[in-house]
Protein backbone atom coordinates (compact mmCIF):
# COMPACT_ATOMS: atom_id res chain seq x y z
CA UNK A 1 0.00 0.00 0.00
CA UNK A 2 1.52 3.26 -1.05
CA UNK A 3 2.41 5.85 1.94
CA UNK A 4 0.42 9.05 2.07
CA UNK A 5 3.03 11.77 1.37
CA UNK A 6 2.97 14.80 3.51
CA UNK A 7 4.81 18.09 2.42
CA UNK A 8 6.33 20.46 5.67
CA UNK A 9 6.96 23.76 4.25
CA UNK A 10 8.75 26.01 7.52
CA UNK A 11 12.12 28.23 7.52
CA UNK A 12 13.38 26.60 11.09
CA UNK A 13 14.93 23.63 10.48
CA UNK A 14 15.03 21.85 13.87
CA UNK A 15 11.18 22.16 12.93
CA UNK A 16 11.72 20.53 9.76
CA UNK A 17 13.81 17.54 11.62
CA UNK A 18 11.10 17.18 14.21
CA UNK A 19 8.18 16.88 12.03
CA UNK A 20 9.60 14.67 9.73
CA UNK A 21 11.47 12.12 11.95
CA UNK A 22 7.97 12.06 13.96
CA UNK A 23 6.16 11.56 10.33
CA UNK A 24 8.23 8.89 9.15
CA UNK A 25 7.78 7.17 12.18
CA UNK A 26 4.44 6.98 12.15
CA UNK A 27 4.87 5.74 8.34
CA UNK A 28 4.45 8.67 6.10
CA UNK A 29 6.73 9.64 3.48
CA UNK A 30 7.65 13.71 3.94
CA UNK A 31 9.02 16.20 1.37
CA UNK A 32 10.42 18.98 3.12
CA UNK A 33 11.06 22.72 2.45
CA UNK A 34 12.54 26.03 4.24
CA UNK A 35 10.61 28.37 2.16
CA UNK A 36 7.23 28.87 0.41
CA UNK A 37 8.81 29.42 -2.97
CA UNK A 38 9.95 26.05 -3.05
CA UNK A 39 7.15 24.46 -0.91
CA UNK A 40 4.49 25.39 -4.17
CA UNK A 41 6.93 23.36 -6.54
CA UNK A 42 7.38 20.31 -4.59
CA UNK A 43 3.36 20.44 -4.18
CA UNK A 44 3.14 20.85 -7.80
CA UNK A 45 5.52 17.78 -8.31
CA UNK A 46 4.58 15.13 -6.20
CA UNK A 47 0.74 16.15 -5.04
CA UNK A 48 0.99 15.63 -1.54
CA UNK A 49 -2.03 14.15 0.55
CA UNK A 50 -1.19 16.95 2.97
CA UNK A 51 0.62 20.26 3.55
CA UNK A 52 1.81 21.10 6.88
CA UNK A 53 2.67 25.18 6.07
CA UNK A 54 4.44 27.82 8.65
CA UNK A 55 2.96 31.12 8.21
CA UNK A 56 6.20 33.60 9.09
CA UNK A 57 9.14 32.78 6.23
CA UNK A 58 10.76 35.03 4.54
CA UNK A 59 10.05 36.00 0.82
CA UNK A 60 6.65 34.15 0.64
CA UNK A 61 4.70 33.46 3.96
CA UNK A 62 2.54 30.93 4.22
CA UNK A 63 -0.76 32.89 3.88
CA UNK A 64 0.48 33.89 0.55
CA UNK A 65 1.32 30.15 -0.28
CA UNK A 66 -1.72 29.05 0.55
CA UNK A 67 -4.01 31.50 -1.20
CA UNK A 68 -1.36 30.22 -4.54
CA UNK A 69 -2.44 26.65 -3.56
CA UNK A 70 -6.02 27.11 -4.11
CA UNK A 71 -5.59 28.91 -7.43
CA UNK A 72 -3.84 25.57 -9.11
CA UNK A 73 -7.15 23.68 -9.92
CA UNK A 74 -4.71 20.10 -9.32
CA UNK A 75 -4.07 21.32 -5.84
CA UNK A 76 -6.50 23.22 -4.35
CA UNK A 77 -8.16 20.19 -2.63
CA UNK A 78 -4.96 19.38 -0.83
CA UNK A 79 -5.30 19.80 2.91
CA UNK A 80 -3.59 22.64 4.73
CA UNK A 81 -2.61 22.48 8.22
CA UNK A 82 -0.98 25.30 9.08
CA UNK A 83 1.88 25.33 12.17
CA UNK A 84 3.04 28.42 12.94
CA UNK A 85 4.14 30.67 16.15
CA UNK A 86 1.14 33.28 15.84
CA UNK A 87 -1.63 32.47 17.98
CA UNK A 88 -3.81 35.47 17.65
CA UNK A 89 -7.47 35.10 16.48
CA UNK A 90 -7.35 37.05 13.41
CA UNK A 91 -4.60 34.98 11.69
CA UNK A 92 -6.30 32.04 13.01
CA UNK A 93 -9.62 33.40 10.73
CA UNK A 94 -7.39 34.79 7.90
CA UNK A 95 -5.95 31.16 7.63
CA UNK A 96 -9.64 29.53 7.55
CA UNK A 97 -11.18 32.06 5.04
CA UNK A 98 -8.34 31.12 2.73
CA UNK A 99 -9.36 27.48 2.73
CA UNK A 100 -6.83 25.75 5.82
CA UNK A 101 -8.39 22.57 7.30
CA UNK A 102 -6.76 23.25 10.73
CA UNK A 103 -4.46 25.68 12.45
CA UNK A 104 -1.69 24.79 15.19
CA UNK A 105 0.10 27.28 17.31
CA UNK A 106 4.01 26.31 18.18
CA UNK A 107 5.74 25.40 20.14
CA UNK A 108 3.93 22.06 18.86
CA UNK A 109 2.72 19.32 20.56
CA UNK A 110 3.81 16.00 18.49
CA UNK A 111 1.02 13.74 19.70
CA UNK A 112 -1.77 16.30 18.87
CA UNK A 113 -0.06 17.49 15.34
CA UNK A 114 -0.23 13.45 14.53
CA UNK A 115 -3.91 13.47 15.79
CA UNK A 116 -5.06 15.96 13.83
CA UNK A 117 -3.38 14.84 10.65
CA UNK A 118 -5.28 11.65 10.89
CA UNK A 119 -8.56 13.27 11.30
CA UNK A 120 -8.22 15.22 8.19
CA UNK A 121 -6.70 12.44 5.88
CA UNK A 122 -9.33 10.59 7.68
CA UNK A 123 -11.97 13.12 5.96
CA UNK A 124 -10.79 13.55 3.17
CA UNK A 125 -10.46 9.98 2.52
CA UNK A 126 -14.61 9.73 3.17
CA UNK A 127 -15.40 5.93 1.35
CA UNK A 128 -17.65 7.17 -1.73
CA UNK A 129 -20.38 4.16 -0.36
CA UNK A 130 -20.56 6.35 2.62
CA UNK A 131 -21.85 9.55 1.20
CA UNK A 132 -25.10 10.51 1.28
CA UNK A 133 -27.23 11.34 -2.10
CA UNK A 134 -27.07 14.78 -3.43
CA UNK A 135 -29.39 16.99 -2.15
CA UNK A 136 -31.33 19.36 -4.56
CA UNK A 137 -34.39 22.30 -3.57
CA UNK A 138 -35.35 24.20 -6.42
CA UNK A 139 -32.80 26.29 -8.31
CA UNK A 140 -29.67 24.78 -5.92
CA UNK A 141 -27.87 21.41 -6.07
CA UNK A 142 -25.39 20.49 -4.19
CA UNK A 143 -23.44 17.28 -5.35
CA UNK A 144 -21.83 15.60 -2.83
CA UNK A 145 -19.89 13.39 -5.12
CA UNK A 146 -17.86 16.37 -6.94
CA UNK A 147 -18.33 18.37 -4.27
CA UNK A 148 -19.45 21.50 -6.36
CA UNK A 149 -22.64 23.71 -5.65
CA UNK A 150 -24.69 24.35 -8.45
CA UNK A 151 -27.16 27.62 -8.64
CA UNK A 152 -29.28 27.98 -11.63
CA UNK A 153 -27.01 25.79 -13.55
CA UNK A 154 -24.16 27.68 -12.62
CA UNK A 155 -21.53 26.03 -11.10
CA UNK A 156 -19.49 27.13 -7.58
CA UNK A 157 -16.56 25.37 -5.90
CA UNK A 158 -16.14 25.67 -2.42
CA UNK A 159 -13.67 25.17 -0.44
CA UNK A 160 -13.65 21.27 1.23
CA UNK A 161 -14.67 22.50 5.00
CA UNK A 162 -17.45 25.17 3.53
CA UNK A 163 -19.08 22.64 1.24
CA UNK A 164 -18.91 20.28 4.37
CA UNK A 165 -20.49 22.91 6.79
CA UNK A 166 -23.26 23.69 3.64
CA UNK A 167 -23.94 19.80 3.19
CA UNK A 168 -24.82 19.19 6.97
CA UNK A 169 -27.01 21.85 7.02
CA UNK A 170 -28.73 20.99 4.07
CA UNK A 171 -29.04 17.31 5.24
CA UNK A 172 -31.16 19.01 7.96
CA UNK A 173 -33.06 21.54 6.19
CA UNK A 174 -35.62 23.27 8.90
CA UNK A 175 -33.23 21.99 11.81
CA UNK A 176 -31.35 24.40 13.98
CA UNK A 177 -27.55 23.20 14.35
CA UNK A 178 -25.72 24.39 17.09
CA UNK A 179 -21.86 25.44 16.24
CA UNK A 180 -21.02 22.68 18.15
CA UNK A 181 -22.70 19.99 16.10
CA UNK A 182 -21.21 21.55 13.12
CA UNK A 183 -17.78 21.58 14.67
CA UNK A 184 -18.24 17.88 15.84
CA UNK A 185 -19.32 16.72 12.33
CA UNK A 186 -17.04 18.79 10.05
CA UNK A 187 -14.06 18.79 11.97
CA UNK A 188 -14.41 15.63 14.63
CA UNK A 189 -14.89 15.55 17.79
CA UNK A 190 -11.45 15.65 18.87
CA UNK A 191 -10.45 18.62 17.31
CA UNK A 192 -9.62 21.64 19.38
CA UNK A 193 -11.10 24.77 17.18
CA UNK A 194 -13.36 27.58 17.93
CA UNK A 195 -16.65 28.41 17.65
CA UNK A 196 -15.79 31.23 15.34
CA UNK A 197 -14.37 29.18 12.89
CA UNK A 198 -18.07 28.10 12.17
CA UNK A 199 -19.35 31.60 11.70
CA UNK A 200 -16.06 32.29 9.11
CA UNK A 201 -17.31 29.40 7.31
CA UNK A 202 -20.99 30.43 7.02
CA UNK A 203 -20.08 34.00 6.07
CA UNK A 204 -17.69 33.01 3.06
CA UNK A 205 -20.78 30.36 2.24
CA UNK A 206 -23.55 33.27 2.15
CA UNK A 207 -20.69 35.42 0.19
CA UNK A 208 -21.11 33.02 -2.96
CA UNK A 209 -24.50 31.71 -2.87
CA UNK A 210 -26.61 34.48 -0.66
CA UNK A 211 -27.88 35.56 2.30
CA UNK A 212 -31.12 33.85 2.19
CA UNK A 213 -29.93 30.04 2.11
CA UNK A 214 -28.57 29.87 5.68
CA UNK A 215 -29.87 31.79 9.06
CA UNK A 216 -28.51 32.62 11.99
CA UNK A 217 -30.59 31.17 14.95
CA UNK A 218 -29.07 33.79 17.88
CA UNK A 219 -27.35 32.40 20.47
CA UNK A 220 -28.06 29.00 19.15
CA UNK A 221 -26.62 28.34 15.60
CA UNK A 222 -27.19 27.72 12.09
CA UNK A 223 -30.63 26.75 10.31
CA UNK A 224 -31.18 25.57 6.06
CA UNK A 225 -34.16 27.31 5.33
CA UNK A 226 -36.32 25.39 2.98
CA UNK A 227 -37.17 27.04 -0.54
């Protein structure tokens, strides 16, 4: 069975030695790189299952490498963890509106950075026998086996965690879900995020398909309303 390859793109290099001795170990193969320049080629070369991306390098940082990520249509739908030193709120949303699947603060814990890479290959790897139909009302479908939205025909990619937070809700048209349902669900149960990184989601959702699909049930959560 072939190894999932993860790519570690960070500009300390006892980082770099840590994460991929602890990688290999737990029997992935690791491409590594000290700067974002570089990091985007060796993504483009070997299409890794996984990116684990610092955000502070020199020359590119790692916001700017992963906005370039999501332009390449052949890697967009690579996960993004990103590690980094900065544990402030707003680079902790800035990372999630451009597409991240988690974000870890250093110095870094081994045992969680391992957990949480399983939980998203985990994800990502979904069996297709597992997923639910597509769900259509009216003018919208959302199609669960591309994972594209489609509006009067139209077609809109979302990013893997939006389309995730859009196809729960949708499952439950009518339903109110509380943010913690929707964090359970989209990003596991054992995953340490915040609530906030729901409400990022929803906004960049209602940014490319409307207001009108999705309310906000105050102090409670999120509810589909039904056409």
């Amino acid at each position: 069975m072939t190894k999932p390859v993860i790519l570690v793109v960070d500009d300390e290099h006892d980082i770099l030695d840590l994460v991929e001795y602890n990688l290999i170990k737990q029997g992935y193969d690791v491409l590594t790189s000290d700067n974002g320049r570089d990091g985007i080629q060796l993504a483009k070369a070997h299409r890794p299952a996984l990116i684990l991306l610092d955000i502070m390098m020199p020359r590119m940082d790692g916001h700017q490498v992963c906005q370039n990520l999501k332009l390449e249509p052949d890697l967009k739908d690579i996960p993004v963890i990103f590690l980094t030193a900065r544990s402030d709120e707003q680079s902790e949303v800035r990372g999630l509106e451009q597409g991240a699947d988690d974000y870890l603060t250093k110095p870094i814990s081994i045992s969680k950075l391992m957990s949480r890479i399983k939980a998203v290959l985990r994800r990502v790897r979904e069996p297709a026998d597992q997923v639910k139909n597509n769900i259509i009302f009216e003018n919208l479908t959302i199609d669960r086996d591309r994972y594209v939205v489609l509006k009067n025909n139209h077609e809109i990619r979302l990013p893997r965690k939006e389309f995730e937070v859009l196809f729960l809700l949708a499952s439950h048209a009518g339903k109110v879900l509380s943010r913690q349902v929707l964090l359970n669900e989209v990003w596991g149960a054992n995953i340490y995020v915040i609530d906030r990184t729901v409400d990022v989601h929803v906004r960049k959702i209602r940014e490319k398909l409307g207001d009108s699909l999705i309310e906000t049930v105050k102090g409670v959560g999120y509810r589909f309303k039904k056409p």
